[in-house]
Protein backbone atom coordinates (compact mmCIF):
# COMPACT_ATOMS: atom_id res chain seq x y z
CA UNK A 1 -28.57 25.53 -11.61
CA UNK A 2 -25.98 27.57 -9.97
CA UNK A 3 -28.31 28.46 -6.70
CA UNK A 4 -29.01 24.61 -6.61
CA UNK A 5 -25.10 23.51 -6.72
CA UNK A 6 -24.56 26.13 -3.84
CA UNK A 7 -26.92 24.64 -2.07
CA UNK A 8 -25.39 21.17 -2.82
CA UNK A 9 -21.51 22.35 -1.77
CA UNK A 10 -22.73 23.54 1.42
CA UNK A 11 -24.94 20.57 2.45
CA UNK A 12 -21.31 18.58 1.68
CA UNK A 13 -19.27 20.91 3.49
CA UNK A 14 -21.80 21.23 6.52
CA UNK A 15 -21.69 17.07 6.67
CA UNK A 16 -18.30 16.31 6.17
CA UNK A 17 -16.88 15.39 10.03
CA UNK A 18 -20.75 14.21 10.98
CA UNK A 19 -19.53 10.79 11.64
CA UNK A 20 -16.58 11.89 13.95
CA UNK A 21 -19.16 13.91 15.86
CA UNK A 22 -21.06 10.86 15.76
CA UNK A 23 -18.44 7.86 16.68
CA UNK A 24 -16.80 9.91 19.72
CA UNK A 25 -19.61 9.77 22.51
CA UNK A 26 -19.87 5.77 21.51
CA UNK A 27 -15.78 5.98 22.70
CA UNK A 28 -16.09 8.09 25.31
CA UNK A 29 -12.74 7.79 27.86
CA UNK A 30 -11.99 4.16 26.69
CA UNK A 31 -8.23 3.99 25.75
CA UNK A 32 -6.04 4.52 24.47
CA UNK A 33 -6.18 6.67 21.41
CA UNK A 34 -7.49 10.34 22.76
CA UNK A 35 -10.71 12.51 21.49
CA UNK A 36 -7.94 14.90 19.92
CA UNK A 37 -5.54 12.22 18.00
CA UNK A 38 -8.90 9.80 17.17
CA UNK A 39 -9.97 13.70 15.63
CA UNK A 40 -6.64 13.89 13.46
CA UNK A 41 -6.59 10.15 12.41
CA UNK A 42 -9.91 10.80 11.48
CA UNK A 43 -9.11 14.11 9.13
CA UNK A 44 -5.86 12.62 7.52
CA UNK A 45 -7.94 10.20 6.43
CA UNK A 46 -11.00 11.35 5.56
CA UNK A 47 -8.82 14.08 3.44
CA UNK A 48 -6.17 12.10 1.25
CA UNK A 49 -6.36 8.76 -1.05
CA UNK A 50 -6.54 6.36 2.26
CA UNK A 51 -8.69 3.58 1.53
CA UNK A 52 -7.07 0.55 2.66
CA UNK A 53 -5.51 0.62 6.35
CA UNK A 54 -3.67 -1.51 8.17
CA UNK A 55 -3.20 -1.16 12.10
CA UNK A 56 -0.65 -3.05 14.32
CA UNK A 57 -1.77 -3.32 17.45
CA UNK A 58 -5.73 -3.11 18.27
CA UNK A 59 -5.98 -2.70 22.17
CA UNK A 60 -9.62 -1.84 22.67
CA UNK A 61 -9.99 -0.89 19.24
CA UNK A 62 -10.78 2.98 19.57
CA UNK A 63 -8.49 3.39 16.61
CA UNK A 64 -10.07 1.02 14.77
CA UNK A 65 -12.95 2.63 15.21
CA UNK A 66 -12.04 6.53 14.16
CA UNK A 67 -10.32 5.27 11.08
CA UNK A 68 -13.59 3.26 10.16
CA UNK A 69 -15.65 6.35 10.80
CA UNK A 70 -13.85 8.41 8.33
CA UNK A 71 -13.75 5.60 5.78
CA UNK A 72 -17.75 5.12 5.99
CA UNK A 73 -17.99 9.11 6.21
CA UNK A 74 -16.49 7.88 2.50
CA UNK A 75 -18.81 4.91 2.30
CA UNK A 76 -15.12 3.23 1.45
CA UNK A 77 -12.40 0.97 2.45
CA UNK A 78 -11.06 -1.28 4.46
CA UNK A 79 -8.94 -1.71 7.80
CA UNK A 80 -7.06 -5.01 8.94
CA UNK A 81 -6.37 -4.88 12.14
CA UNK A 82 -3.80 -7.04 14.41
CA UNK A 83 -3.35 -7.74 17.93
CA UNK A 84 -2.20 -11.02 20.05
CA UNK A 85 -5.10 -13.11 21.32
CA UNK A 86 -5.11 -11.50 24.60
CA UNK A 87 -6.87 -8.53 23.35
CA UNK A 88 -9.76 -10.38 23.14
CA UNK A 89 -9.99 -10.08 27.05
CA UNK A 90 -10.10 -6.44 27.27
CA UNK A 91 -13.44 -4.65 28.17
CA UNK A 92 -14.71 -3.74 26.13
CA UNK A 93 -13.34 -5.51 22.98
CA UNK A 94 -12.73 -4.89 19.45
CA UNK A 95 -16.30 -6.56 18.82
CA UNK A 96 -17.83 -5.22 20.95
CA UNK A 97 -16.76 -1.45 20.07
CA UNK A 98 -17.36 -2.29 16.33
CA UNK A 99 -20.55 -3.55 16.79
CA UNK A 100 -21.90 -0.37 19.23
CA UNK A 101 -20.51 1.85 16.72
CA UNK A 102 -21.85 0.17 13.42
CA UNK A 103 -18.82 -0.13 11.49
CA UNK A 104 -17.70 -3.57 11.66
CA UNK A 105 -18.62 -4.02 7.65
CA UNK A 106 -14.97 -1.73 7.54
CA UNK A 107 -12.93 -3.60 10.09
CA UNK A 108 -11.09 -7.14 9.88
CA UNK A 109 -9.79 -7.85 13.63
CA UNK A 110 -6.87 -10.93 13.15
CA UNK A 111 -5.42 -11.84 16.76
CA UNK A 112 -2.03 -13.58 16.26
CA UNK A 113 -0.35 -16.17 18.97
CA UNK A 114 2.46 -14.35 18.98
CA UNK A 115 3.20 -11.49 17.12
CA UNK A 116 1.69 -9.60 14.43
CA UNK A 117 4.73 -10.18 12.23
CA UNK A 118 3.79 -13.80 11.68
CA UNK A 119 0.37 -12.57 10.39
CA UNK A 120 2.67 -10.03 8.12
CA UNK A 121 4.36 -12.65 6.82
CA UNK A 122 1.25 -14.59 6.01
CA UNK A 123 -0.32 -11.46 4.26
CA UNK A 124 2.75 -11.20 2.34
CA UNK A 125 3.19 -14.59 1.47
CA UNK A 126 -0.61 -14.12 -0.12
CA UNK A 127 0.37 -11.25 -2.22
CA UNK A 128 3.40 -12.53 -3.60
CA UNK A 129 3.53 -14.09 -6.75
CA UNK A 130 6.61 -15.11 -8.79
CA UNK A 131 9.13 -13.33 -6.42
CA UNK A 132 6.94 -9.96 -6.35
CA UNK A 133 4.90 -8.81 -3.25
CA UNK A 134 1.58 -6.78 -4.56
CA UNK A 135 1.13 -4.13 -1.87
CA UNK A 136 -2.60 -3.53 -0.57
CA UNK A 137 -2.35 -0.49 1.94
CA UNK A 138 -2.60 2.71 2.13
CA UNK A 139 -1.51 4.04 5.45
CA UNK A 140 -0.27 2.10 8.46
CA UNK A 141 -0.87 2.75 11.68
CA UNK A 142 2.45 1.08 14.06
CA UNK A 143 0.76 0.98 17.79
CA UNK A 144 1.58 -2.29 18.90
CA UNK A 145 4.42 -3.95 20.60
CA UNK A 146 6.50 -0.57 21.26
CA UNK A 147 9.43 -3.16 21.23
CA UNK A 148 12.77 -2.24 19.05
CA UNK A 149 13.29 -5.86 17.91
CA UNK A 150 9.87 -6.55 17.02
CA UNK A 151 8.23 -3.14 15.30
CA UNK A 152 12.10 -3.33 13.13
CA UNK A 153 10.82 -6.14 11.65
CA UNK A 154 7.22 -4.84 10.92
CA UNK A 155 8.28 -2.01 9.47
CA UNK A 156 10.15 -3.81 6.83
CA UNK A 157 7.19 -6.58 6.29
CA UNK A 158 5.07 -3.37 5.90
CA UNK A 159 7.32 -1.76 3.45
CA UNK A 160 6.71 -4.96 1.29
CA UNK A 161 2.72 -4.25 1.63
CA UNK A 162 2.25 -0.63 1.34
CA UNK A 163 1.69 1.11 -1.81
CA UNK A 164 3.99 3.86 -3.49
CA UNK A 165 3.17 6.97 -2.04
CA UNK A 166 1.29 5.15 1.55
CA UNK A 167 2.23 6.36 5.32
CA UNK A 168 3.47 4.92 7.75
CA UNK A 169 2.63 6.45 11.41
CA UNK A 170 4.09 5.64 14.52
CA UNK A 171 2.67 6.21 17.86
CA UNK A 172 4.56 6.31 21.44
CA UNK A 173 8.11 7.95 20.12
CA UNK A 174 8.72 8.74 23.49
CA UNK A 175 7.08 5.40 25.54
CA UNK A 176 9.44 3.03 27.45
CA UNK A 177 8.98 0.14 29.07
CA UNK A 178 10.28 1.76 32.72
CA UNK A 179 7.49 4.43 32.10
CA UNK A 180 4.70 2.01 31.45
CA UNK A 181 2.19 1.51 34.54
CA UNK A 182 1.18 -1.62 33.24
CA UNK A 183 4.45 -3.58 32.23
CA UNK A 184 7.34 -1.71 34.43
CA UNK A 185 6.55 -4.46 37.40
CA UNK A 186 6.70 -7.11 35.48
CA UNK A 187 8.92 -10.23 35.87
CA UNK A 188 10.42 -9.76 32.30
CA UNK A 189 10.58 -6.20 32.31
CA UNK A 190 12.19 -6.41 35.79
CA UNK A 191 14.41 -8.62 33.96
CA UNK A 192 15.19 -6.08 30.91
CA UNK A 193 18.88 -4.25 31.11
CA UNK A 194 18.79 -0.90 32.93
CA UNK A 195 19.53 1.06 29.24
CA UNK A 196 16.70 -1.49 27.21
CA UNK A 197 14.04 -0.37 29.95
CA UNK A 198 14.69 3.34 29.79
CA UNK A 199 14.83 3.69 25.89
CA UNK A 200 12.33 4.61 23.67
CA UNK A 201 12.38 2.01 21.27
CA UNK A 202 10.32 3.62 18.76
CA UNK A 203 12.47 6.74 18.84
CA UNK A 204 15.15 4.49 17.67
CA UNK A 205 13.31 2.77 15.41
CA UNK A 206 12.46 5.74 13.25
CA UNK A 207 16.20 7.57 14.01
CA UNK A 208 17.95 4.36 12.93
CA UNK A 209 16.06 2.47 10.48
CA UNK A 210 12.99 4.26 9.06
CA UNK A 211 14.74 7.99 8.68
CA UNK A 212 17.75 6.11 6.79
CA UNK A 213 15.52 3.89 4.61
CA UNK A 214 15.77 4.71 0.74
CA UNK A 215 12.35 4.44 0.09
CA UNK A 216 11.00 6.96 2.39
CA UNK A 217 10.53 10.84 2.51
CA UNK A 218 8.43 13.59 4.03
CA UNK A 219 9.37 12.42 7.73
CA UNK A 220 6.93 14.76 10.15
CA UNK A 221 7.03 14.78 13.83
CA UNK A 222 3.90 15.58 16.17
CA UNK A 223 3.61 15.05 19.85
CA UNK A 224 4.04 11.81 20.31
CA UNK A 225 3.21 10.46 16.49
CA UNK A 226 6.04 10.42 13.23
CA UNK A 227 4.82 10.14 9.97
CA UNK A 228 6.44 8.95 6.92
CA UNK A 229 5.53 8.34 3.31
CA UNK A 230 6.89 5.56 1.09
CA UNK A 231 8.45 7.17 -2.58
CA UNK A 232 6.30 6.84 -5.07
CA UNK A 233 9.42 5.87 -7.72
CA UNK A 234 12.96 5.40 -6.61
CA UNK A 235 14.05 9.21 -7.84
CA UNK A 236 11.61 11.24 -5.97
CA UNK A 237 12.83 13.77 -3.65
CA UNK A 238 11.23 15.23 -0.12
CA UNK A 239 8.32 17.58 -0.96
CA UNK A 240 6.49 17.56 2.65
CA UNK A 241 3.09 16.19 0.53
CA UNK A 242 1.19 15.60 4.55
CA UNK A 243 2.26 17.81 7.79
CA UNK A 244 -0.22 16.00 10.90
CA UNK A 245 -0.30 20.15 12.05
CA UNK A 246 -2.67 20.71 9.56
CA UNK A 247 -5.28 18.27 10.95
CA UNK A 248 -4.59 19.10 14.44
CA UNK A 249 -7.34 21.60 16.04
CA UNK A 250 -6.91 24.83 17.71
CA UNK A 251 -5.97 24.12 21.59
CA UNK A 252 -6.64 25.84 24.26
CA UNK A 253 -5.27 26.19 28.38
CA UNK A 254 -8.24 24.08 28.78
CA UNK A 255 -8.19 21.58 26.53
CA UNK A 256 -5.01 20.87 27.79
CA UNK A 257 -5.38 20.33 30.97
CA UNK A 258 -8.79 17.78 29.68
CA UNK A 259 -6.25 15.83 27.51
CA UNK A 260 -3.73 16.00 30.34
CA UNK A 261 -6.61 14.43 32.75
CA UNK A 262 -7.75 12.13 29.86
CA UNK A 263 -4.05 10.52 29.28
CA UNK A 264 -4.29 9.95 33.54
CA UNK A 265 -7.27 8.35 33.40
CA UNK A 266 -6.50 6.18 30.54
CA UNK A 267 -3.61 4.99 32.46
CA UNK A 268 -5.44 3.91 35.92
CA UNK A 269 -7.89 2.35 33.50
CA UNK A 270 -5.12 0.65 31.67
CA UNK A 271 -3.46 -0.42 35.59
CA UNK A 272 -7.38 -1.73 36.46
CA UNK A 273 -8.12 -3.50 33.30
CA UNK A 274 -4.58 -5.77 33.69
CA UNK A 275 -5.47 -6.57 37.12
């Protein structure tokens, strides 16, 4: 009995990240999450109570894809994912990723006319009967609009949806619209004030509103990503229950410099794909 649960701890142990190893050839360079942060996403995942995810902003719909690896490596779960019609044109696609990969059984793709917060509002208007809002997620992924105005508002629709004791994880702390390749030539952005151009508008975001918000502890900073977890009751003080270092692999000089090369090809492919 004891040899054969041995035997049964390390077959679990030996197969726990098979589907990561599995999903990220089937990604390869398409953007614009990378090998290393589609390998944390994964881990957080796969290693707390994450079941039900909801992601604003789908792109190509990489991310999609490492959260519903780790959620079928728990044959579990759910993701809604949002993005404005015009992701539909990318190549490849949300489909088309999902289907390649297997995992569209995980993933709901909903492409909005405008903005994801009008298909908020209609998620929340669903769950909300006599006055109360029953929340239905886990963990949020914010990777979307990048936009001050417009991610304020999500964040407080999501706040109405997300469980006590869910996350909340922004990407691009440090992106601005004068930075991006693909939007910095633009007539509108062209149009933007000097200081709205130049700003990171998720830096503010989470220095403004979410770090001030009552219902939220355990703030964590990586990179480029800031995590957050709703209370789970009113009285609860900071206790630093998730830290994203502890899913983050060992680097090296070399990896590095692949990620660094990665991120530059992402962005040429980003450039070609808007042309």
């Amino acid at each position: 009995m004891r040899l054969y649960a041995i035997i049964k701890k390390y077959k679990s142990k030996k197969n726990k990240n098979m589907k990561l190893t599995e999903i990220t050839p089937i990604i390869g360079k398409i953007p614009h999450m990378t090998k290393s942060d589609g390998e944390l996403i994964y881990k957080m995942i796969l290693e707390n109570d994450i079941f039900d995810i909801l992601e604003l902003g789908t792109a190509h719909g990489t991310g999609s894809c490492y959260m519903a690896a780790a959620l079928d490596e728990k044959s579990k779960g759910s993701v809604i994912t949002i993005d404005i019609t015009s992701a539909l044109n990318r190549k490849p696609n949300i489909h088309e990723l999902l289907k390649k990969s297997d995992l569209e059984r995980y993933v709901t793709p909903i492409f909005a006319n405008s903005s994801y917060n009008w298909e908020l509002m209609k998620l929340i208007d669903r769950q909300t009967i006599d006055g109360f809002c029953e929340p239905i997620f886990d963990f949020c992924f914010i990777d979307g609009a990048h936009n001050f105005e417009i991610d304020c508002c999500a964040f407080h629709l999501v706040d109405k949806l997300l469980r006590p004791g869910g996350l909340i994880l922004f990407d691009d702390m440090n992106w601005t619209y004068a930075s991006s390749p693909s939007l910095k030539n633009t007539d509108w952005v062209k149009k933007m004030a000097k200081d709205e151009k130049e700003t990171p508008h998720i830096k503010k975001l989470v220095e403004l509103v979410a770090l001030n918000h009552p219902n939220y502890v355990d703030a964590n900073l990586l990179g480029d990503w800031f995590l957050i977890r709703k209370k789970t009751n009113i009285n609860e003080k900071q206790h630093k229950s998730i830290t994203l270092n502890q899913y983050k692999s060992e680097t090296t000089l070399s990896n590095d410099l692949k990620e660094i090369a990665r991120k530059f090809k992402n962005r040429l492919y980003t450039k070609i794909n808007a042309t």
